[in-house]
Protein backbone atom coordinates (compact mmCIF):
# COMPACT_ATOMS: atom_id res chain seq x y z
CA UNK A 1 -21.85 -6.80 -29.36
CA UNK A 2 -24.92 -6.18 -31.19
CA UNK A 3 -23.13 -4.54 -33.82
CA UNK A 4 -20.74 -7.19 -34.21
CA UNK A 5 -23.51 -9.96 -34.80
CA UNK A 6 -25.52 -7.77 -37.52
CA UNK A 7 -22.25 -7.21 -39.77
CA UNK A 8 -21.63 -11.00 -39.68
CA UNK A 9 -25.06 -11.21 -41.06
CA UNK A 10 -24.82 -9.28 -43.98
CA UNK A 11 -21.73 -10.57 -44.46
CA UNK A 12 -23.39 -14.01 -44.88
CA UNK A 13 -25.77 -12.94 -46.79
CA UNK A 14 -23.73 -10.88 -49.44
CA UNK A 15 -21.78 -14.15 -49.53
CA UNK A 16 -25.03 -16.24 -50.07
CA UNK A 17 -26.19 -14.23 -52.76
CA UNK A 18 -23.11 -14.18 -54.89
CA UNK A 19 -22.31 -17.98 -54.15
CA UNK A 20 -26.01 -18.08 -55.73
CA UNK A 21 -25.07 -16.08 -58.66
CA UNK A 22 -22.10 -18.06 -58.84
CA UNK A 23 -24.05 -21.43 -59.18
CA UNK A 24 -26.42 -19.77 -62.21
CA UNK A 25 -23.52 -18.93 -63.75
CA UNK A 26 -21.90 -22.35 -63.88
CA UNK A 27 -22.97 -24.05 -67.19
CA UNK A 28 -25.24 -26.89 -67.69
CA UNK A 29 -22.52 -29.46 -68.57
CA UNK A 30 -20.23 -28.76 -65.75
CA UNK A 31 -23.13 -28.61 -63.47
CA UNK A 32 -23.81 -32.34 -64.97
CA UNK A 33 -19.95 -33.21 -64.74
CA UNK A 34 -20.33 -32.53 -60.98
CA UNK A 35 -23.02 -34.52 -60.28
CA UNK A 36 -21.56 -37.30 -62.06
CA UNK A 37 -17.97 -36.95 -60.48
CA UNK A 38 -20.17 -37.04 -57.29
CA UNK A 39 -22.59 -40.14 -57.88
CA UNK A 40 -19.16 -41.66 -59.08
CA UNK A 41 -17.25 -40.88 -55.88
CA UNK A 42 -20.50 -42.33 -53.75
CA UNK A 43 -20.09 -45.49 -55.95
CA UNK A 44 -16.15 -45.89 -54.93
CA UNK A 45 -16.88 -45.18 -51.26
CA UNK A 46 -19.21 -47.78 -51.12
CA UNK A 47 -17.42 -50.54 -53.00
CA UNK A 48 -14.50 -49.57 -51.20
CA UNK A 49 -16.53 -50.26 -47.78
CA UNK A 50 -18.04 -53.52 -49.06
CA UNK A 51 -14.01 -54.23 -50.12
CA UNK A 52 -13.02 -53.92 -46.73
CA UNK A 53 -15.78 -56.22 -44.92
CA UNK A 54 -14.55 -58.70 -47.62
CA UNK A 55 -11.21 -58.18 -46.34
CA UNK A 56 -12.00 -58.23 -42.64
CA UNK A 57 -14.23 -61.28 -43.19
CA UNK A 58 -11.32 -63.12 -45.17
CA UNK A 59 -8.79 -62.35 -42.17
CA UNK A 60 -11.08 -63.33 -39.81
CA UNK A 61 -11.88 -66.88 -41.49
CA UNK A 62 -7.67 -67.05 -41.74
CA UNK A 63 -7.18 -65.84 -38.25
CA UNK A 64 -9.97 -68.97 -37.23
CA UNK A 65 -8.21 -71.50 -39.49
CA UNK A 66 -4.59 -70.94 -38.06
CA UNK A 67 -5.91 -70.65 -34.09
CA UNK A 68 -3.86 -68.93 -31.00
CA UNK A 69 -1.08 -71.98 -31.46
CA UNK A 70 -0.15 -71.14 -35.09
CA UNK A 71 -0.68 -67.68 -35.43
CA UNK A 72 3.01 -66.97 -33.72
CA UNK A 73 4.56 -69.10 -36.76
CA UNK A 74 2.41 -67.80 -39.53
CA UNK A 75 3.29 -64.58 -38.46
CA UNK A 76 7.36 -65.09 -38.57
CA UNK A 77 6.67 -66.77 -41.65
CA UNK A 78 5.34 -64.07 -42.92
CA UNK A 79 7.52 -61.33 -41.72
CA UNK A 80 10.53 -63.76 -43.07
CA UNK A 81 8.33 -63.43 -46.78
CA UNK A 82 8.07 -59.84 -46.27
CA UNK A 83 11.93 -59.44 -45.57
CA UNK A 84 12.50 -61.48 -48.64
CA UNK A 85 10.67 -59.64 -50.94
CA UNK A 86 11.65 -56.26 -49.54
């Protein structure tokens, strides 16, 4: 058993050291392309989050404008628009 666990420790750590000579061999400007492409995706996720709370904030306001009564009618009427359309 202990042989087992000391192999998959030099195994991680001959595949540490060349992911590490990997990364110094990447150059500067793709280095910088990454972190943009990342700081870009962070940007999207949140403005995709704040989207949705708009989203969920605008049904919610539609859901209270309609009450329990209507809802049953908006939603055929919608369903009927959908059908149309489709």
């Amino acid at each position: 058993m202990r042989e087992h666990i000391e192999a998959a420790r030099r195994r991680q750590g001959r595949a540490a050291t060349s992911g590490a000579r990997a990364g110094a061999k990447e150059p500067a400007g793709r280095k910088l392309e990454k972190q943009l492409l990342q700081q870009d995706n962070r940007r999207l996720r949140e403005e995709v989050e704040r989207l949705k709370g708009a989203v969920r904030r605008s049904l919610g306001q539609q859901l209270d404008q309609f009450g329990a009564a209507g809802l049953g009618t908006r939603v055929d009427e919608l369903t009927a628009e959908n059908e149309r359309a489709g």
